[in-house]
N, C-alpha and C. Protein backbone atom coordinates (compact mmCIF):
# COMPACT_ATOMS: atom_id res chain seq x y z
N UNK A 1 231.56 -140.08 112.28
CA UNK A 1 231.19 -140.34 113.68
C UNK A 1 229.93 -141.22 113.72
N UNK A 2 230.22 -142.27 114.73
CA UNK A 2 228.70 -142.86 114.78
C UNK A 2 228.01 -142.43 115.27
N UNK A 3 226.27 -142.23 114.87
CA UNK A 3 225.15 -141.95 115.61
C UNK A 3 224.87 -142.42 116.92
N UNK A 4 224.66 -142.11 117.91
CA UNK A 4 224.13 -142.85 119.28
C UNK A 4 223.00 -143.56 118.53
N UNK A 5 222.80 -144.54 119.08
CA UNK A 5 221.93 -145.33 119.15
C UNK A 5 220.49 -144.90 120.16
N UNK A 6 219.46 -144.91 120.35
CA UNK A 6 218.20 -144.58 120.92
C UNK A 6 217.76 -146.14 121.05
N UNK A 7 217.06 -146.19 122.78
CA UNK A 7 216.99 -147.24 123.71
C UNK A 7 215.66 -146.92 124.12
N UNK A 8 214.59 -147.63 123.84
CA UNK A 8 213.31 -147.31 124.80
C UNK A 8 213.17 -148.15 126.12
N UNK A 9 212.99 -147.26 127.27
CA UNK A 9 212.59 -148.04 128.33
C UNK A 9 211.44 -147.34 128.92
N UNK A 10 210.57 -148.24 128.84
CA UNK A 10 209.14 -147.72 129.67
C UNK A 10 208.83 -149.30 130.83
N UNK A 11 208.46 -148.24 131.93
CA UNK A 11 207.96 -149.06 133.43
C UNK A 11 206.60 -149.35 133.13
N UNK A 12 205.76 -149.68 133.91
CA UNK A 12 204.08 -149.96 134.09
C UNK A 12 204.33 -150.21 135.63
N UNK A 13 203.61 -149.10 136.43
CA UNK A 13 202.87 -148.99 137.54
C UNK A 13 201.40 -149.69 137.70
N UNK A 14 201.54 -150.18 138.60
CA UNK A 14 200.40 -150.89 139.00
C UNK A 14 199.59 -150.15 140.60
N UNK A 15 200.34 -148.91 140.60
CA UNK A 15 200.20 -148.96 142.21
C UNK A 15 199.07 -147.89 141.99
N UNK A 16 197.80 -147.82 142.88
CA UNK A 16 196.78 -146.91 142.76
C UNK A 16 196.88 -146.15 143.69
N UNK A 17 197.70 -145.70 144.98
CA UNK A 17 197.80 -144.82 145.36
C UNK A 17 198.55 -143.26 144.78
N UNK A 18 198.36 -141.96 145.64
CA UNK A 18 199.55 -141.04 145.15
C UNK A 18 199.79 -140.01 146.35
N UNK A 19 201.04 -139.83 146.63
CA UNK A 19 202.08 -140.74 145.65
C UNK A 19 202.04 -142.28 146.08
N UNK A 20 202.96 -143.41 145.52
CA UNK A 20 202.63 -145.05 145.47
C UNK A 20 204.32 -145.54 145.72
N UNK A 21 204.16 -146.19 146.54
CA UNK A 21 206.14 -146.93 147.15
C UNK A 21 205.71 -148.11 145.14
N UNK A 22 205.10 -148.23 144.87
CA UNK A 22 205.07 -149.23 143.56
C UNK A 22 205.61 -148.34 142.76
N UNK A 23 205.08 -146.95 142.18
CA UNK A 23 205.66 -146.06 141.31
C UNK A 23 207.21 -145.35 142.12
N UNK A 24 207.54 -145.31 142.90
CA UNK A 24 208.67 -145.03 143.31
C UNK A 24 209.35 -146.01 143.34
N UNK A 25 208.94 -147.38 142.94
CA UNK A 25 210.46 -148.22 142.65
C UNK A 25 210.24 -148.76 141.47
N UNK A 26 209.59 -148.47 140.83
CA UNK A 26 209.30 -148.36 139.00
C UNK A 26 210.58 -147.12 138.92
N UNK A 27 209.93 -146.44 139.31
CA UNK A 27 210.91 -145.08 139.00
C UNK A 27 212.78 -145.21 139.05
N UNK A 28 212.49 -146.01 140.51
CA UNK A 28 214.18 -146.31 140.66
C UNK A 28 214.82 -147.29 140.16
N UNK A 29 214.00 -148.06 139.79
CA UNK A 29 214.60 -149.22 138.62
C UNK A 29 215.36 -148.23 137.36
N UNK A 30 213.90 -147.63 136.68
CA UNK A 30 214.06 -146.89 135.79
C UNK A 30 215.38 -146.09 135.82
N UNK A 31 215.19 -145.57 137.01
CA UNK A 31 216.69 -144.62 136.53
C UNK A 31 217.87 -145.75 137.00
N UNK A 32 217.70 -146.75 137.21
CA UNK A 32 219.19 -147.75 137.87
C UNK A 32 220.07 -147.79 136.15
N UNK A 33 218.56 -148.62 135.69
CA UNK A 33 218.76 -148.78 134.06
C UNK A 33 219.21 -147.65 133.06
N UNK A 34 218.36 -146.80 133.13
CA UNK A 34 218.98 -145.80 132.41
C UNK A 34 220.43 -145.15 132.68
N UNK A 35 220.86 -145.27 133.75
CA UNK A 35 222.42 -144.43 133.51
C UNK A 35 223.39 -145.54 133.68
N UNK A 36 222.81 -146.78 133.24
CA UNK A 36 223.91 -148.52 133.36
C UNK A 36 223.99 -147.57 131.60
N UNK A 37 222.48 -147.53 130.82
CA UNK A 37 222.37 -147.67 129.35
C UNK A 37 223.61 -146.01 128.94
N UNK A 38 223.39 -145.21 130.21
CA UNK A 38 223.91 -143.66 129.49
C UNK A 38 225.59 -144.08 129.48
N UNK A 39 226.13 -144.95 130.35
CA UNK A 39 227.57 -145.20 130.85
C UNK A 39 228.39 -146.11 129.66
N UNK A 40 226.80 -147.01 129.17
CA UNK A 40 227.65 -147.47 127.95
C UNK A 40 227.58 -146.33 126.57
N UNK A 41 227.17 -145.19 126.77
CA UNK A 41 227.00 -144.39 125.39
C UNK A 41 225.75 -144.15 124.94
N UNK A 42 224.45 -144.88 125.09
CA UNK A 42 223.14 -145.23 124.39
C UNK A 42 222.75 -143.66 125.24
N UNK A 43 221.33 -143.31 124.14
CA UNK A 43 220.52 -142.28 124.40
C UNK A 43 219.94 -143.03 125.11
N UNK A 44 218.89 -142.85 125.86
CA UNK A 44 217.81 -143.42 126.47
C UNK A 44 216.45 -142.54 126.65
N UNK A 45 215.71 -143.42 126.03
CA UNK A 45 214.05 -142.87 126.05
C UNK A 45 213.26 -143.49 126.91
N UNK A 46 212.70 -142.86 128.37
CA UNK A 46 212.06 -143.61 129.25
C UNK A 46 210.47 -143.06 129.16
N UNK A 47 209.68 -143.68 129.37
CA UNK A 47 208.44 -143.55 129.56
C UNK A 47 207.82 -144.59 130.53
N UNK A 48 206.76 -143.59 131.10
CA UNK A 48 206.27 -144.73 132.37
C UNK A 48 204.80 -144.74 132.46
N UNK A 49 203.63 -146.04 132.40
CA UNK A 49 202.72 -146.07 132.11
C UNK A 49 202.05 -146.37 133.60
N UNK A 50 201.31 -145.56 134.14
CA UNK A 50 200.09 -145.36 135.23
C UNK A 50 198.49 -146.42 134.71
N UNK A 51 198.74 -147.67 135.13
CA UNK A 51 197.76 -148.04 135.18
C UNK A 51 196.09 -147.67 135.90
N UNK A 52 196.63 -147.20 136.95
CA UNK A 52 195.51 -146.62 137.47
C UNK A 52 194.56 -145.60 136.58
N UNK A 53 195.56 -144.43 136.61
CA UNK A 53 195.18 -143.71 135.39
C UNK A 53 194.39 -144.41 134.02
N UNK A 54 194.36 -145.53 133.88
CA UNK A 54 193.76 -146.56 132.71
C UNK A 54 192.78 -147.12 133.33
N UNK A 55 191.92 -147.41 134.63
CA UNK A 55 191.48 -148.30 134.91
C UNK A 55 190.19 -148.80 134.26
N UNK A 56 189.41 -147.37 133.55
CA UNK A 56 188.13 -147.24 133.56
C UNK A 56 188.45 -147.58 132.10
N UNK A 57 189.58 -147.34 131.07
CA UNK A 57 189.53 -147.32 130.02
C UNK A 57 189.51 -149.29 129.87
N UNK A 58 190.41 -149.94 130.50
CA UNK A 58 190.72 -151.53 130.87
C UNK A 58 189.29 -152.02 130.93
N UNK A 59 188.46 -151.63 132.16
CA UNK A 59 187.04 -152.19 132.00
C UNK A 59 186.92 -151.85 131.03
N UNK A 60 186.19 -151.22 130.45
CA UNK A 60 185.59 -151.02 128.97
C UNK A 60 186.11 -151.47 127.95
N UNK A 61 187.17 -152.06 127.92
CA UNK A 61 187.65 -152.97 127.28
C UNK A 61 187.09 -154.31 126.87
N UNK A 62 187.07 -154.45 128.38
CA UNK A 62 186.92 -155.93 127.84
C UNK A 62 185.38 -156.18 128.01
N UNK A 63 184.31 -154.83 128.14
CA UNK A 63 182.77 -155.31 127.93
C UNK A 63 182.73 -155.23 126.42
N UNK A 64 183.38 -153.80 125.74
CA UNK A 64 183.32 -153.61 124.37
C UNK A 64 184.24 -154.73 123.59
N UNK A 65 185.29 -154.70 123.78
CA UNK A 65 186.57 -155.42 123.03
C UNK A 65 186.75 -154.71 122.48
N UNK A 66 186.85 -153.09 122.40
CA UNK A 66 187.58 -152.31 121.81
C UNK A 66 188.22 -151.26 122.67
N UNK A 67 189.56 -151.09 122.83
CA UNK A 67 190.61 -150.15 123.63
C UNK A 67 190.42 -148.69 123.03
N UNK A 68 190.19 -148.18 124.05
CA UNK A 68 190.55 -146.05 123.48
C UNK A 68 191.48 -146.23 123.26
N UNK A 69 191.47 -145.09 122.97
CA UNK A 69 192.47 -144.31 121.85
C UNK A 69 194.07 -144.24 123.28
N UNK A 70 193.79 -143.80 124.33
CA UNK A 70 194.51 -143.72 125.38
C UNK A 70 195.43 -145.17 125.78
N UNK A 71 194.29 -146.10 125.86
CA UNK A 71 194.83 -147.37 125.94
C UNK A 71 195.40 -147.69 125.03
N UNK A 72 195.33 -147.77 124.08
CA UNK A 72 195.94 -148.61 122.61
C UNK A 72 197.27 -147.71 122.57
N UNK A 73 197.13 -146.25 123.30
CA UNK A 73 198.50 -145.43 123.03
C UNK A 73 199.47 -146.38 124.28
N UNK A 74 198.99 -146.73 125.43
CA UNK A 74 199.66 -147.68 126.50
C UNK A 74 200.24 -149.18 125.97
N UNK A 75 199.17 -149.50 125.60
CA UNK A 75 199.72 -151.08 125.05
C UNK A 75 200.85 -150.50 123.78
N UNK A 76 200.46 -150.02 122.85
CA UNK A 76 201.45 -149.77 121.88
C UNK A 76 202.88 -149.05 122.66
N UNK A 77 202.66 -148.55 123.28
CA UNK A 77 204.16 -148.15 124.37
C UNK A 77 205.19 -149.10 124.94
N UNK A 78 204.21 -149.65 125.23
CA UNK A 78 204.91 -151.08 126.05
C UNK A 78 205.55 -152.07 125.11
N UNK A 79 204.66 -152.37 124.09
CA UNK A 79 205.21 -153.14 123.27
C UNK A 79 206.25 -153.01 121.95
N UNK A 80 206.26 -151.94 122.10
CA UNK A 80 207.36 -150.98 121.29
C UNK A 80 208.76 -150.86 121.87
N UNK A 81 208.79 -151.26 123.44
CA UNK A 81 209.91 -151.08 124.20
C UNK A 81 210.95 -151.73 124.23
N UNK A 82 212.04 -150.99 124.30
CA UNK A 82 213.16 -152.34 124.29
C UNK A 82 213.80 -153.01 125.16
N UNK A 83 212.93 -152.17 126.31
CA UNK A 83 213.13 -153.08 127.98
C UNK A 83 212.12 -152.49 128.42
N UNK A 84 211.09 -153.40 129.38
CA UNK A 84 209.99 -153.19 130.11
C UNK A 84 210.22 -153.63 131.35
N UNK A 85 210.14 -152.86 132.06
CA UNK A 85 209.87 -152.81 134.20
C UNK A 85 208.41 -152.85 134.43
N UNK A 86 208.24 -153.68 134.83
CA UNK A 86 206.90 -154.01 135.31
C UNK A 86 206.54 -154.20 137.03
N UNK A 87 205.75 -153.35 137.74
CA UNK A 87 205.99 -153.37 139.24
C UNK A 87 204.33 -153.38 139.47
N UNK A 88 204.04 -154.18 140.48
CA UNK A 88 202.51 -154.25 140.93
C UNK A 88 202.73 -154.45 142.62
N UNK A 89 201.89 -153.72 143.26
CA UNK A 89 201.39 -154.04 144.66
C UNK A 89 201.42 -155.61 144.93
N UNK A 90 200.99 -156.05 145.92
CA UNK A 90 200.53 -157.37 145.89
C UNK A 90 199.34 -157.31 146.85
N UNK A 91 198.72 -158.32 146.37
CA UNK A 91 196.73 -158.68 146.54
C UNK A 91 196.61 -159.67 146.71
N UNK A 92 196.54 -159.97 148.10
CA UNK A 92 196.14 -161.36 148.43
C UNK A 92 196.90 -162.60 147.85
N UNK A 93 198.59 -162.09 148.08
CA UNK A 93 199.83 -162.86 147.59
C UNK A 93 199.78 -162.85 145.84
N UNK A 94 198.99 -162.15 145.54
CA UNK A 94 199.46 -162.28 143.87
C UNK A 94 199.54 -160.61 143.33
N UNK A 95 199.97 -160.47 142.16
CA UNK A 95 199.86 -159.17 141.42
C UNK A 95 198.03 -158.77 141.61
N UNK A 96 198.42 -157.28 140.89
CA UNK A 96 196.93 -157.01 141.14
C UNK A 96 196.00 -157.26 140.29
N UNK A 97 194.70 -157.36 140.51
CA UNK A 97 193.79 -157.04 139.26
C UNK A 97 194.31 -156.20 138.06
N UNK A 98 194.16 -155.21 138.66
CA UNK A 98 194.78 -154.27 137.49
C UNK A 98 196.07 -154.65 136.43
N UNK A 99 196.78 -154.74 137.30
CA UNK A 99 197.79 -155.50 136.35
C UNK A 99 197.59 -156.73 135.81
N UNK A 100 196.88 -157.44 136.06
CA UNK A 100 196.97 -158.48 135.54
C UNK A 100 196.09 -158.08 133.66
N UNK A 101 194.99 -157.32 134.52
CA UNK A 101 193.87 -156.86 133.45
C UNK A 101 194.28 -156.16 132.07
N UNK A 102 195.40 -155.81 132.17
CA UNK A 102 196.32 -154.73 131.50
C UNK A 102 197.27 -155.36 130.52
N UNK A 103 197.47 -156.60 131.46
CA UNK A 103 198.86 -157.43 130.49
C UNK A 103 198.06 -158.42 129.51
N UNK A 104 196.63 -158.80 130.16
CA UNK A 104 195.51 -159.66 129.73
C UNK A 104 195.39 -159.01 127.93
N UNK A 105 195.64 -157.58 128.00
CA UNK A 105 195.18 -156.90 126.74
C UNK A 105 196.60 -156.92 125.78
N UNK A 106 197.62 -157.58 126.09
CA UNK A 106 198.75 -157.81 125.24
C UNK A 106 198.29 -158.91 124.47
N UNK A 107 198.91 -158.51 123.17
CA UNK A 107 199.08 -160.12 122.36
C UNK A 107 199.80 -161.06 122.92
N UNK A 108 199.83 -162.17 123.24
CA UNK A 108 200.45 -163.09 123.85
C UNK A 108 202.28 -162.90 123.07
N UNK A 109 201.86 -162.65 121.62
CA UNK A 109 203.83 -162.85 120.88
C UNK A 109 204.00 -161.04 120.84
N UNK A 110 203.48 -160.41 121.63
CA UNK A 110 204.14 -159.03 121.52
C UNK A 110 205.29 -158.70 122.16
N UNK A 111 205.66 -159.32 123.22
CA UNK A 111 206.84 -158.96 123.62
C UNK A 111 207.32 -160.21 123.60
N UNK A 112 207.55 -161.07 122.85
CA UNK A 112 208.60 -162.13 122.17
C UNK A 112 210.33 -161.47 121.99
N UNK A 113 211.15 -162.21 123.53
CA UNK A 113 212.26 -161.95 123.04
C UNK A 113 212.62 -160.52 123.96
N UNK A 114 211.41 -159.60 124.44
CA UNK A 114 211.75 -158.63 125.33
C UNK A 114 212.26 -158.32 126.62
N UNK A 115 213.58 -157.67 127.18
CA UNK A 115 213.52 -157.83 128.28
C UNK A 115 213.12 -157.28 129.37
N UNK A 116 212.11 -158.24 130.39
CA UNK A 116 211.69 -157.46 131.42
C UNK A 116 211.94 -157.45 132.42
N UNK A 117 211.87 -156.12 133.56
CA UNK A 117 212.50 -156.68 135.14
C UNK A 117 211.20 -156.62 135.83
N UNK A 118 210.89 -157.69 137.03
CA UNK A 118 209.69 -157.53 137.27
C UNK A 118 210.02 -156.82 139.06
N UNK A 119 208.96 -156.35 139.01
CA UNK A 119 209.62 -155.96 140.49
C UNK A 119 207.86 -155.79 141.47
N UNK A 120 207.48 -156.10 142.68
CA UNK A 120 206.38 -155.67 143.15
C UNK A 120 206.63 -155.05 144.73
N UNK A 121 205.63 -154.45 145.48
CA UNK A 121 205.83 -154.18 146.79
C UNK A 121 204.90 -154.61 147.50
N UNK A 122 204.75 -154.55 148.86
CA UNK A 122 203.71 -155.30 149.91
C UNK A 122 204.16 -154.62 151.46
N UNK A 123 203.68 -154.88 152.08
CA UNK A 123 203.47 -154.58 153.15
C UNK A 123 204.35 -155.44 154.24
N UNK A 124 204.52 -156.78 154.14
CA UNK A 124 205.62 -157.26 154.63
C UNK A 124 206.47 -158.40 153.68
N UNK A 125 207.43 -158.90 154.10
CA UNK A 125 208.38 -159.73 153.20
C UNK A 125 207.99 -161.16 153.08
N UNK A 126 207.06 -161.31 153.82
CA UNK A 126 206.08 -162.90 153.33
C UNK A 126 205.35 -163.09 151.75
N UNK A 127 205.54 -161.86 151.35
CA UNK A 127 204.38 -162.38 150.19
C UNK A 127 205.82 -161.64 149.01
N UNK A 128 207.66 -162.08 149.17
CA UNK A 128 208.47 -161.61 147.99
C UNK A 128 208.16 -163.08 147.26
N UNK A 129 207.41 -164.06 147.46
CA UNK A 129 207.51 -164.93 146.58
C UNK A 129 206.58 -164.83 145.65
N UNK A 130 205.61 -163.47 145.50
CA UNK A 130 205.05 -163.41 144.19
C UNK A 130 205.78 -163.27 142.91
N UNK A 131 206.82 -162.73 143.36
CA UNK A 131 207.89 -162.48 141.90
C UNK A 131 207.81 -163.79 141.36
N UNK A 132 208.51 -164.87 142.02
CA UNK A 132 208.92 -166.02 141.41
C UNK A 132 207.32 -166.95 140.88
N UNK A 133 206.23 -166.98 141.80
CA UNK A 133 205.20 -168.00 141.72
C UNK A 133 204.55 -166.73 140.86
N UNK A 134 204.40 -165.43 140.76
CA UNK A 134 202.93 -165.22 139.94
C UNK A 134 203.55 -164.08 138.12
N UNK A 135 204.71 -163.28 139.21
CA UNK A 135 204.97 -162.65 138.02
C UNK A 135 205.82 -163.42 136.56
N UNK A 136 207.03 -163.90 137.30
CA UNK A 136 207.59 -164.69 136.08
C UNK A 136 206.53 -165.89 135.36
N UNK A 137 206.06 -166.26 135.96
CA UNK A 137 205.19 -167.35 135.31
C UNK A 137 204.35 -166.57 134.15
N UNK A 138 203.84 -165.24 134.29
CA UNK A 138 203.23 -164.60 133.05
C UNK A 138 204.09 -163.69 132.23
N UNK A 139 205.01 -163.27 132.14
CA UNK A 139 206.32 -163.05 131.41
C UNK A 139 206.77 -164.08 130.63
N UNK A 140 206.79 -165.29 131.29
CA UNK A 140 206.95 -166.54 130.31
C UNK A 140 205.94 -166.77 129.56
N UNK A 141 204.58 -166.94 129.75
CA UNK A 141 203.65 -166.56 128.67
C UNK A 141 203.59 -165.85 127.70
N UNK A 142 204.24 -164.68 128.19
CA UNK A 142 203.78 -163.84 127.42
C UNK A 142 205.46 -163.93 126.25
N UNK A 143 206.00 -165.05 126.68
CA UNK A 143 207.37 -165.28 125.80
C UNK A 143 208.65 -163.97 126.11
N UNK A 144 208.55 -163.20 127.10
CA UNK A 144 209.57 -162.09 127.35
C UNK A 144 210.58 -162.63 127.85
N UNK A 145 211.88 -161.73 128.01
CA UNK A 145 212.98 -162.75 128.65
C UNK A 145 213.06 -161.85 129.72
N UNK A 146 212.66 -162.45 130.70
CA UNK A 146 212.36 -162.00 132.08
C UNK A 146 214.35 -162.21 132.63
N UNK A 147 214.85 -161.05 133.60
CA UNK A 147 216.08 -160.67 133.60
C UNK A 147 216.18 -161.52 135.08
N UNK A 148 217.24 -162.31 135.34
CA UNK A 148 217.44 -162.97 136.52
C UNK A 148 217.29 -162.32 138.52
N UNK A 149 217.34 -160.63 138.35
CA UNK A 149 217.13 -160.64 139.30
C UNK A 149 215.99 -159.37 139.68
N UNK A 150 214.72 -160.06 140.04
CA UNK A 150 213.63 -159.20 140.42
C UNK A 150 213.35 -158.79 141.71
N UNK A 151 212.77 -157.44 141.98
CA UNK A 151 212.97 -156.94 143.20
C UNK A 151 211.53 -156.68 143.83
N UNK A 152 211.72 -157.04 145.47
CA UNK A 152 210.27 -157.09 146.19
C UNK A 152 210.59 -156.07 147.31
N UNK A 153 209.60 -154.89 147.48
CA UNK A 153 210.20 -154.35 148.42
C UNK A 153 208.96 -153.49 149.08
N UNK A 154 209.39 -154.73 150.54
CA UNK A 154 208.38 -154.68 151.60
C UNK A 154 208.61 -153.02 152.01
N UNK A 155 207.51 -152.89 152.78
CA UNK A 155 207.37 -151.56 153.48
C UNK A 155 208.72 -150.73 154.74
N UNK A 156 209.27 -152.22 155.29
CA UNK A 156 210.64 -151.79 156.09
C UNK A 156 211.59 -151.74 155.28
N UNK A 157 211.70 -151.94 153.90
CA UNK A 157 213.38 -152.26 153.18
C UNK A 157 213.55 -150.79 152.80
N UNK A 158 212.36 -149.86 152.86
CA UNK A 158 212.71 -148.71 152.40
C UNK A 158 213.73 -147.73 153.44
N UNK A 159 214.79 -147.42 152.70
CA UNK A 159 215.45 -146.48 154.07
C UNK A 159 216.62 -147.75 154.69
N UNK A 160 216.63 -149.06 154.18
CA UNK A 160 217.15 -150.07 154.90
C UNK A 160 218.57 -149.72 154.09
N UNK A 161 219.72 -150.47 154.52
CA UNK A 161 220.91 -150.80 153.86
C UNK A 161 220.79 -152.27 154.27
N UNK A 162 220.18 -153.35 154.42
CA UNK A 162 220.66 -154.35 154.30
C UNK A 162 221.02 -155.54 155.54
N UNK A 163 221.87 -156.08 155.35
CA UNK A 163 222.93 -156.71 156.85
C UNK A 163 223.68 -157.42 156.34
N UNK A 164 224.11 -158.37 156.77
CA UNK A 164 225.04 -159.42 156.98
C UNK A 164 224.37 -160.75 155.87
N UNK A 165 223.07 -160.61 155.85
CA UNK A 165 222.26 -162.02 155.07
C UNK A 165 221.62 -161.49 153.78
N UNK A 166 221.27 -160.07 153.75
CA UNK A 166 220.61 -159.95 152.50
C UNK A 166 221.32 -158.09 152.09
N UNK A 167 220.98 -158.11 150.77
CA UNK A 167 221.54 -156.67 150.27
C UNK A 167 220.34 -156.19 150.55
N UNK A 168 220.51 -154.62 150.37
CA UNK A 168 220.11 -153.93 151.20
C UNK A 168 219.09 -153.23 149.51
N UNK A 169 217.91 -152.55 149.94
CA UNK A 169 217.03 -152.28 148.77
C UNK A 169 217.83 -151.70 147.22
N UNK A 170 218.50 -150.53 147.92
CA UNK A 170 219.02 -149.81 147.21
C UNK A 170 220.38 -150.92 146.30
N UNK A 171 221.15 -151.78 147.18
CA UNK A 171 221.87 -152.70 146.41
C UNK A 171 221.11 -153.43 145.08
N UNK A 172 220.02 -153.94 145.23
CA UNK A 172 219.21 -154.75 144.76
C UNK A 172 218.61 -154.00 143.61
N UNK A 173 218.03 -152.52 143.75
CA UNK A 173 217.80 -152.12 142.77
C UNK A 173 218.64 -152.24 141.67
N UNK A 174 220.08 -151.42 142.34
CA UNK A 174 221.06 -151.13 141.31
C UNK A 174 221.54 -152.57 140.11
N UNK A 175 221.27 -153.27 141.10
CA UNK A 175 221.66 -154.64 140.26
C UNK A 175 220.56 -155.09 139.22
N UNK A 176 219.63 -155.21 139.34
CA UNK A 176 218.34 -155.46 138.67
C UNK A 176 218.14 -154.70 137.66
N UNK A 177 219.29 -153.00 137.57
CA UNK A 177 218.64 -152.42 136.53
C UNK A 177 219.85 -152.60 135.59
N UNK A 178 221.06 -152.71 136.34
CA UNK A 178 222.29 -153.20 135.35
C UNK A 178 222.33 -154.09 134.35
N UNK A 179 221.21 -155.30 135.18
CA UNK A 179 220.98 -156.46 134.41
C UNK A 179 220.11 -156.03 133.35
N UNK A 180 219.34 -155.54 133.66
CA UNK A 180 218.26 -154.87 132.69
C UNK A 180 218.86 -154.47 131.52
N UNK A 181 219.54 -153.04 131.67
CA UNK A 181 220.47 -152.54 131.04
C UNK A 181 221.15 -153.11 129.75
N UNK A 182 222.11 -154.63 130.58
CA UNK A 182 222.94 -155.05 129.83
C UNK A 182 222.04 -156.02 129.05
N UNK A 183 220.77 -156.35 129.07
CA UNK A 183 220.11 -157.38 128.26
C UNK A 183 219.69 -156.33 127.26
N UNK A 184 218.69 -155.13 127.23
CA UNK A 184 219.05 -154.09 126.18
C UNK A 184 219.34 -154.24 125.55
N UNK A 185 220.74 -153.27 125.93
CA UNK A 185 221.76 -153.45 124.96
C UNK A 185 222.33 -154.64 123.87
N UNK A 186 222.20 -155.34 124.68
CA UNK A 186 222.73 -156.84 123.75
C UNK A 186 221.50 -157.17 123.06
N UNK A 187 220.28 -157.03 122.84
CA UNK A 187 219.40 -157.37 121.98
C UNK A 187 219.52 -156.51 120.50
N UNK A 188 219.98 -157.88 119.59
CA UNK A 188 219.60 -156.98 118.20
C UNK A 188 218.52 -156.19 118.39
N UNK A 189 218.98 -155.13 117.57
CA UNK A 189 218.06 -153.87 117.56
C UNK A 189 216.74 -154.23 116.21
N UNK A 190 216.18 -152.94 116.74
CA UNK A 190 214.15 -153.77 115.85
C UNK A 190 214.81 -153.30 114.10
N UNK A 191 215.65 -151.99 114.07
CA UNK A 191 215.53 -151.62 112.83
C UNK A 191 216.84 -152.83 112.37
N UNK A 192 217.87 -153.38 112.97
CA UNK A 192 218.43 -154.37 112.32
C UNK A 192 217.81 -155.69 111.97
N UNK A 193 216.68 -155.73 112.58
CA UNK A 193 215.82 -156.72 112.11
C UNK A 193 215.07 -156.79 110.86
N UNK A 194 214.90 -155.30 110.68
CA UNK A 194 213.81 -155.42 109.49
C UNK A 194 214.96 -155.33 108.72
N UNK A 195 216.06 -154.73 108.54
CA UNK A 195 216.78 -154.20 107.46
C UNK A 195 217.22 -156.04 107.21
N UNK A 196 217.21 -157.28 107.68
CA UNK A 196 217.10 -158.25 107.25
C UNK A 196 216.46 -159.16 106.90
N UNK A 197 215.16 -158.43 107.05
CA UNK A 197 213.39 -159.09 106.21
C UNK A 197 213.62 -158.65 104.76
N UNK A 198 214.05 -157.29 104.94
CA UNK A 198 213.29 -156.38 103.29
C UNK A 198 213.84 -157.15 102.12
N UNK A 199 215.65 -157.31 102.79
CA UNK A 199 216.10 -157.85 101.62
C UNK A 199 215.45 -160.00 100.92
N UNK A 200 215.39 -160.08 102.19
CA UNK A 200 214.48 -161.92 101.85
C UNK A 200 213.14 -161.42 101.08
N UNK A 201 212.52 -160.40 101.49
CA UNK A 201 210.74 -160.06 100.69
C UNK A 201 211.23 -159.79 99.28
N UNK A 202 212.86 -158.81 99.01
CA UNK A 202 212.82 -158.51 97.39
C UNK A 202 212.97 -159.60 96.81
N UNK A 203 213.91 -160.83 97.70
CA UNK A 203 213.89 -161.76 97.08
C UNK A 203 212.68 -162.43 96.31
N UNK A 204 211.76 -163.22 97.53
CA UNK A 204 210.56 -163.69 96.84
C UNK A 204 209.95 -162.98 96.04
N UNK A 205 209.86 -161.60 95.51
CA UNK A 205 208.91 -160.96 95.39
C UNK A 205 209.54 -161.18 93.23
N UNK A 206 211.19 -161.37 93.25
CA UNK A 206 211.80 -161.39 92.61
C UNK A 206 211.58 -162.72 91.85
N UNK A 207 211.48 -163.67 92.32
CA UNK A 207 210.88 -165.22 92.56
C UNK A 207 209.70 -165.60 91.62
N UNK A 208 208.60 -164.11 91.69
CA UNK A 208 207.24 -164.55 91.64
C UNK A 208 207.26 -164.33 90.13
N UNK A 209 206.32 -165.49 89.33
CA UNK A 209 205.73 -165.23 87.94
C UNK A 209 204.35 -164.29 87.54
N UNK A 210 204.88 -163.83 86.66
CA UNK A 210 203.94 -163.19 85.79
C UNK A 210 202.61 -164.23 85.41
């Protein structure tokens, strides 16, 4: 019998309230994705990172340049993941400080190749063009393969179904996490990666003179 396979998906909240409409659609991404990943067979391991909860550790960061023990357990979470949801408020039409401050502490090639869904909320539907102008633009930096459809969800979409011109929140989630899902899945896995380093290292190593 084959082993299930094990899937990490961890979110990052950006939202500093509690409870936060940002962590409640982190959350519902999260679970959109996870039962796209349970339907194809995969275990799924979710974890969800509270920036707020980090804030004081983030400053001190970057006066010291050295991350606690707490933080370094966050960044190493994230970057360990094999799909990342990323959701921030919006501030004066862009992501927040916080988030920004947070992703600032990634290696630029750590999530090389990862897929992320970005998703933020706001107060009204004038400012859904942060997805496209602030979030994807640093996902591409940061080299991730940002998933084609990201979700913004103003303060009325909650409770909405939609109309005639646009899907309705709950549509939008579900789709965003499918996509999610199916990029996952289709990414060679980390341990099939190494199991095709070790054998090139015995090589050279085989190579080398005395």
């Amino acid at each position: 019998m084959t082993p299930v396979q094990t899937l990490k998906l961890v979110a990052v909240s950006a939202g500093l309230s509690a409870p936060s409409s940002t962590r409640l659609l982190a959350d519902r991404l999260l679970q959109a994705a996870r039962y796209r990943l349970a339907e194809q067979e995969y275990a799924v391991d979710v974890q969800v990172v509270e920036l707020r909860d980090l804030a004081v550790d983030i400053a001190k960061n970057f006066v010291t340049g050295f991350p606690s023990e707490r933080l370094q357990e966050a960044i190493d979470t994230v970057t360990g993941a094999d799909g990342v949801i990323a959701v921030t408020p919006v501030f004066t039409a862009s992501y927040s400080g916080l988030f920004k401050s947070f992703f600032d502490l990634i290696d630029p090639t750590a999530l090389t190749g990862t897929p992320v869904l970005v998703g933020a909320t706001g107060g009204t539907a004038r400012h859904s063009l942060v997805l496209d102008h602030a979030l994807r633009p640093l996902f591409a930096y940061l080299r991730a393969a940002t998933i084609p459809t990201a979700v913004y969800a103003a303060s009325e979409d909650w409770g909405s179904g939609g109309d005639e011109y646009t899907d309705g929140l709950p549509s939008r989630i579900t789709r965003a996490g499918q996509e999610l899902a199916d990029a996952v899945a289709a990414r060679p896995s980390r341990q099939a990666d190494e199991e095709e380093v070790v054998p090139f290292e015995r090589q050279l190593a085989d190579l080398r003179l005395d």
